[in-house]
N, C-alpha and C. Protein backbone atom coordinates (compact mmCIF):
# COMPACT_ATOMS: atom_id res chain seq x y z
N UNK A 1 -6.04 -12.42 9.94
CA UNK A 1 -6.44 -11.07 9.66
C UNK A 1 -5.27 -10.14 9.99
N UNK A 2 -5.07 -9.25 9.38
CA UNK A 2 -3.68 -8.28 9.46
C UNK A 2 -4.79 -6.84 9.15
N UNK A 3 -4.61 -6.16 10.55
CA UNK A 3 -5.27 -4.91 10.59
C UNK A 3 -3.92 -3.76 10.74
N UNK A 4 -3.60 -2.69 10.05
CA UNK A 4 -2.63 -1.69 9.74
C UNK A 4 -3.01 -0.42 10.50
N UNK A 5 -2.23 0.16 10.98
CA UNK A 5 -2.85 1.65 11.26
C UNK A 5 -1.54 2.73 10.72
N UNK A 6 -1.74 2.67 9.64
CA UNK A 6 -0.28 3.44 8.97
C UNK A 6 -0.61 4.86 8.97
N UNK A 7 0.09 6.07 9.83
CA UNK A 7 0.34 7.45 9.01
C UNK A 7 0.76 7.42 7.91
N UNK A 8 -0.14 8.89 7.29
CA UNK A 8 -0.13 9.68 6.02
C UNK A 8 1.13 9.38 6.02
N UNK A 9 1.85 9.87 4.69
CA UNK A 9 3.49 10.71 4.17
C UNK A 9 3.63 11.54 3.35
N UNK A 10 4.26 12.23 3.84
CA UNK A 10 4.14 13.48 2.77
C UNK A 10 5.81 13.45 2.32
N UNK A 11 6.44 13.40 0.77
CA UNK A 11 7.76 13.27 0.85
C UNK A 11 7.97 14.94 -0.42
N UNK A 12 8.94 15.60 0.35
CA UNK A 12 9.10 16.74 -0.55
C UNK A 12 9.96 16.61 -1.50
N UNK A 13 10.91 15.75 -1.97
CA UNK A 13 11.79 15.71 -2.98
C UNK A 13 12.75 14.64 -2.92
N UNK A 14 12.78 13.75 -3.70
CA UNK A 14 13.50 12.67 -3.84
C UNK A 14 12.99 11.90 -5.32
N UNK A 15 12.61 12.41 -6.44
CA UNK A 15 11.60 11.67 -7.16
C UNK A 15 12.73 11.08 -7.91
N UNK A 16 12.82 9.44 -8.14
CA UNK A 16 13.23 8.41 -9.08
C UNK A 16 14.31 7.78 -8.42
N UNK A 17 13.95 8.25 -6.62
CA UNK A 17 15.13 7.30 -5.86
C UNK A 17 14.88 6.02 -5.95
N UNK A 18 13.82 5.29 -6.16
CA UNK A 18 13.17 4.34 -5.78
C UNK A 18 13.32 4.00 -7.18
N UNK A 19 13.84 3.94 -8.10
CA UNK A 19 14.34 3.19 -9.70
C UNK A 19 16.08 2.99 -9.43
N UNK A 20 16.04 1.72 -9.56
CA UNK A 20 17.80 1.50 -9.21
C UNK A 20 18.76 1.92 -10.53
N UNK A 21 18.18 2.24 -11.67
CA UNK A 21 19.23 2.62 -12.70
C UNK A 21 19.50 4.26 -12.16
N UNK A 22 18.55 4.96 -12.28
CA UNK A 22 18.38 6.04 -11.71
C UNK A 22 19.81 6.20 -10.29
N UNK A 23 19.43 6.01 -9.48
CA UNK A 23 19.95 5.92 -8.25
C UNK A 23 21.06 5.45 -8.27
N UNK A 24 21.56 4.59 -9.11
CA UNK A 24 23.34 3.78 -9.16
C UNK A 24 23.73 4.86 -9.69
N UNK A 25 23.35 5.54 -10.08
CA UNK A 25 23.88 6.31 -11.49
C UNK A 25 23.72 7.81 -10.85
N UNK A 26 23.42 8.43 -10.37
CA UNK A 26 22.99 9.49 -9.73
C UNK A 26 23.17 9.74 -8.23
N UNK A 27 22.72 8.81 -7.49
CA UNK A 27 22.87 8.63 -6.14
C UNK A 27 21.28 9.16 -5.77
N UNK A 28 20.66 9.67 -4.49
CA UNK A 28 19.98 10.27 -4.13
C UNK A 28 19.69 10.54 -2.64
N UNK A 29 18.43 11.25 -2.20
CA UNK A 29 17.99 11.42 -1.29
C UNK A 29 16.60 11.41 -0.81
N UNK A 30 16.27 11.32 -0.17
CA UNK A 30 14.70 11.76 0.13
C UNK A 30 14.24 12.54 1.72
N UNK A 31 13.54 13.74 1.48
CA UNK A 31 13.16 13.80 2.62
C UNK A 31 11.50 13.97 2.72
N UNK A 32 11.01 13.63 4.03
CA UNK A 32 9.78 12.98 4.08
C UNK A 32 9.54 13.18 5.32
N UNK A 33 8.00 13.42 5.70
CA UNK A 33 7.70 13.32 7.18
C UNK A 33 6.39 12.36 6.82
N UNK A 34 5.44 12.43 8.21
CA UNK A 34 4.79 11.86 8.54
C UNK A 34 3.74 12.97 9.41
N UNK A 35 1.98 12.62 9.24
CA UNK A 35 1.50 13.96 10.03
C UNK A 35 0.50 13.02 10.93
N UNK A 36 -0.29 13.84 11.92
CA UNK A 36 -1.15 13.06 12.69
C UNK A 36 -2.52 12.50 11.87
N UNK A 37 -2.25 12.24 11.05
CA UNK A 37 -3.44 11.44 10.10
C UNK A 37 -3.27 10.13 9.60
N UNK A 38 -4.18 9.30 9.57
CA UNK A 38 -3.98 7.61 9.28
C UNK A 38 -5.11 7.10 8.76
N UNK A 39 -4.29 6.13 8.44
CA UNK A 39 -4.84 5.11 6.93
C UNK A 39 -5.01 3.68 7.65
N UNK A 40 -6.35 3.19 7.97
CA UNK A 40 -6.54 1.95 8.66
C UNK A 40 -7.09 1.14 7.62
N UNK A 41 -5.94 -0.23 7.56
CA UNK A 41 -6.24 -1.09 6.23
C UNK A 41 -6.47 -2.51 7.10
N UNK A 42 -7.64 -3.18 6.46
CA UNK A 42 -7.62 -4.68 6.99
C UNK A 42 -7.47 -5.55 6.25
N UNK A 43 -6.64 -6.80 6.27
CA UNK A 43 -7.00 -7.66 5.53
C UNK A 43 -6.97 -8.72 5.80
N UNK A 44 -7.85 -9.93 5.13
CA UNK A 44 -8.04 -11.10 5.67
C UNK A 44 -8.13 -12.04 4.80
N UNK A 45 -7.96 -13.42 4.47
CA UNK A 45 -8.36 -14.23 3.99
C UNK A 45 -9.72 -14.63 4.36
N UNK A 46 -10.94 -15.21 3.56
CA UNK A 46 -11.84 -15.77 3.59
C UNK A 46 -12.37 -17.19 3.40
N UNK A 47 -13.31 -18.17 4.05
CA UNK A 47 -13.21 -19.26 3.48
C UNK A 47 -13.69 -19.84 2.46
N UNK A 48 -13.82 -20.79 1.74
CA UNK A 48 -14.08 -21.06 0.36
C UNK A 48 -15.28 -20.71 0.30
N UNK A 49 -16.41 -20.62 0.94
CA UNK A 49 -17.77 -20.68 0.50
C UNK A 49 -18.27 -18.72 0.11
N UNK A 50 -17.04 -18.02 -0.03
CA UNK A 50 -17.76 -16.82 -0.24
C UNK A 50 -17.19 -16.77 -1.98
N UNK A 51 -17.17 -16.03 -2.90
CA UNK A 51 -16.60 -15.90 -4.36
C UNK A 51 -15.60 -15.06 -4.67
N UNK A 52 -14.93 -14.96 -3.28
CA UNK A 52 -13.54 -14.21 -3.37
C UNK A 52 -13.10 -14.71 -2.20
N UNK A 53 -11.61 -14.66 -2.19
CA UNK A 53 -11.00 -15.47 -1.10
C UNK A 53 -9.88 -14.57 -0.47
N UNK A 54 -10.09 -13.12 -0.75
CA UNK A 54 -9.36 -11.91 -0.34
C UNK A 54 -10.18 -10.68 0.08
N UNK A 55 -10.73 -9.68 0.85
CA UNK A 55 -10.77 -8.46 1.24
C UNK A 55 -9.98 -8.23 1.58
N UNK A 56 -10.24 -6.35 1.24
CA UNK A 56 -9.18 -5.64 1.64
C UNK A 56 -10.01 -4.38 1.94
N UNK A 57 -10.13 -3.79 2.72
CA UNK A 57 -11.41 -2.83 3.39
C UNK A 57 -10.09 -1.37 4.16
N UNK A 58 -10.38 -0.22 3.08
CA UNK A 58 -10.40 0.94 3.23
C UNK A 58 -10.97 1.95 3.50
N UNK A 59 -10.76 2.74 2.22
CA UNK A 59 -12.11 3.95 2.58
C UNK A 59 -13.03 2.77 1.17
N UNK A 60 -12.89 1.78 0.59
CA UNK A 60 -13.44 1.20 0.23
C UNK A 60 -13.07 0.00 0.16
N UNK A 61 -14.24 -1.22 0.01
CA UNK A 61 -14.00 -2.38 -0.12
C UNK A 61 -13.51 -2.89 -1.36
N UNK A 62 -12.53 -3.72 -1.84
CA UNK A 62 -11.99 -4.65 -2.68
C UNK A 62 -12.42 -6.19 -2.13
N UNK A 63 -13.04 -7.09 -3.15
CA UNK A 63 -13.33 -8.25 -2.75
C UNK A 63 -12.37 -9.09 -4.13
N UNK A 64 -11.27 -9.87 -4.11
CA UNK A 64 -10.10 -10.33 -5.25
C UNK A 64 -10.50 -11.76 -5.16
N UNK A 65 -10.80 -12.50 -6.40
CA UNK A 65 -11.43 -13.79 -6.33
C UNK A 65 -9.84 -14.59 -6.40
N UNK A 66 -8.51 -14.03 -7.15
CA UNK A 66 -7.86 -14.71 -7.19
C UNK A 66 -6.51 -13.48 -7.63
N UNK A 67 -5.19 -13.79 -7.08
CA UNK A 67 -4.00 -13.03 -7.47
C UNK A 67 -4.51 -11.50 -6.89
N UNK A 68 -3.66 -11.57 -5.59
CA UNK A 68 -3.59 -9.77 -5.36
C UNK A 68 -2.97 -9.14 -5.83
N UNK A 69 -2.49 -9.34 -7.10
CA UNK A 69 -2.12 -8.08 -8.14
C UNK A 69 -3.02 -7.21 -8.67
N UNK A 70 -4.48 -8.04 -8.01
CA UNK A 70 -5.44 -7.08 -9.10
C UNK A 70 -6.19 -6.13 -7.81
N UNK A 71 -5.29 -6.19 -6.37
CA UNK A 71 -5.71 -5.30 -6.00
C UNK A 71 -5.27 -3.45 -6.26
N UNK A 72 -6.67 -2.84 -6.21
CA UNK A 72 -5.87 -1.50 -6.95
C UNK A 72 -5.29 -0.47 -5.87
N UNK A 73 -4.55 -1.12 -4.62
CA UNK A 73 -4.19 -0.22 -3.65
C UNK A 73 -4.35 1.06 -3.74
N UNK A 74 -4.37 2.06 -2.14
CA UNK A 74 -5.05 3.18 -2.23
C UNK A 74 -3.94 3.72 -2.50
């Protein structure tokens, strides 16, 4: 089980640092804070006898029978 307790982010300007054509080509920056508010994520594997073998429990539950790509992160 992997339980998270991540602060918010709030980032004011840096948009398309995070694309490397962008960024080779341009350079960039970002600035960004963090506030007293948080995002508690759990997740766990399950054992075979339930019909998903992934949760992921936010402000809502995701139950992924197979490939966490199809989780729709918050």
């Amino acid at each position: 089980m992997i339980i998270t307790k991540t602060p918010f982010r709030m980032s004011f300007f840096g948009g398309g640092t995070d694309m490397e054509n962008f960024f080779r080509e341009n350079g960039g920056a970002v600035l960004s804070t963090t506030f007293d508010k948080y995002c508690y994520v759990n997740v766990r594997h399950l054992p075979r006898f339930f019909d998903y073998s992934t949760e992921l429990a936010y402000s809502k539950t995701e139950r992924v029978t197979s490939g966490l790509l199809k989780i729709c992160y918050p």
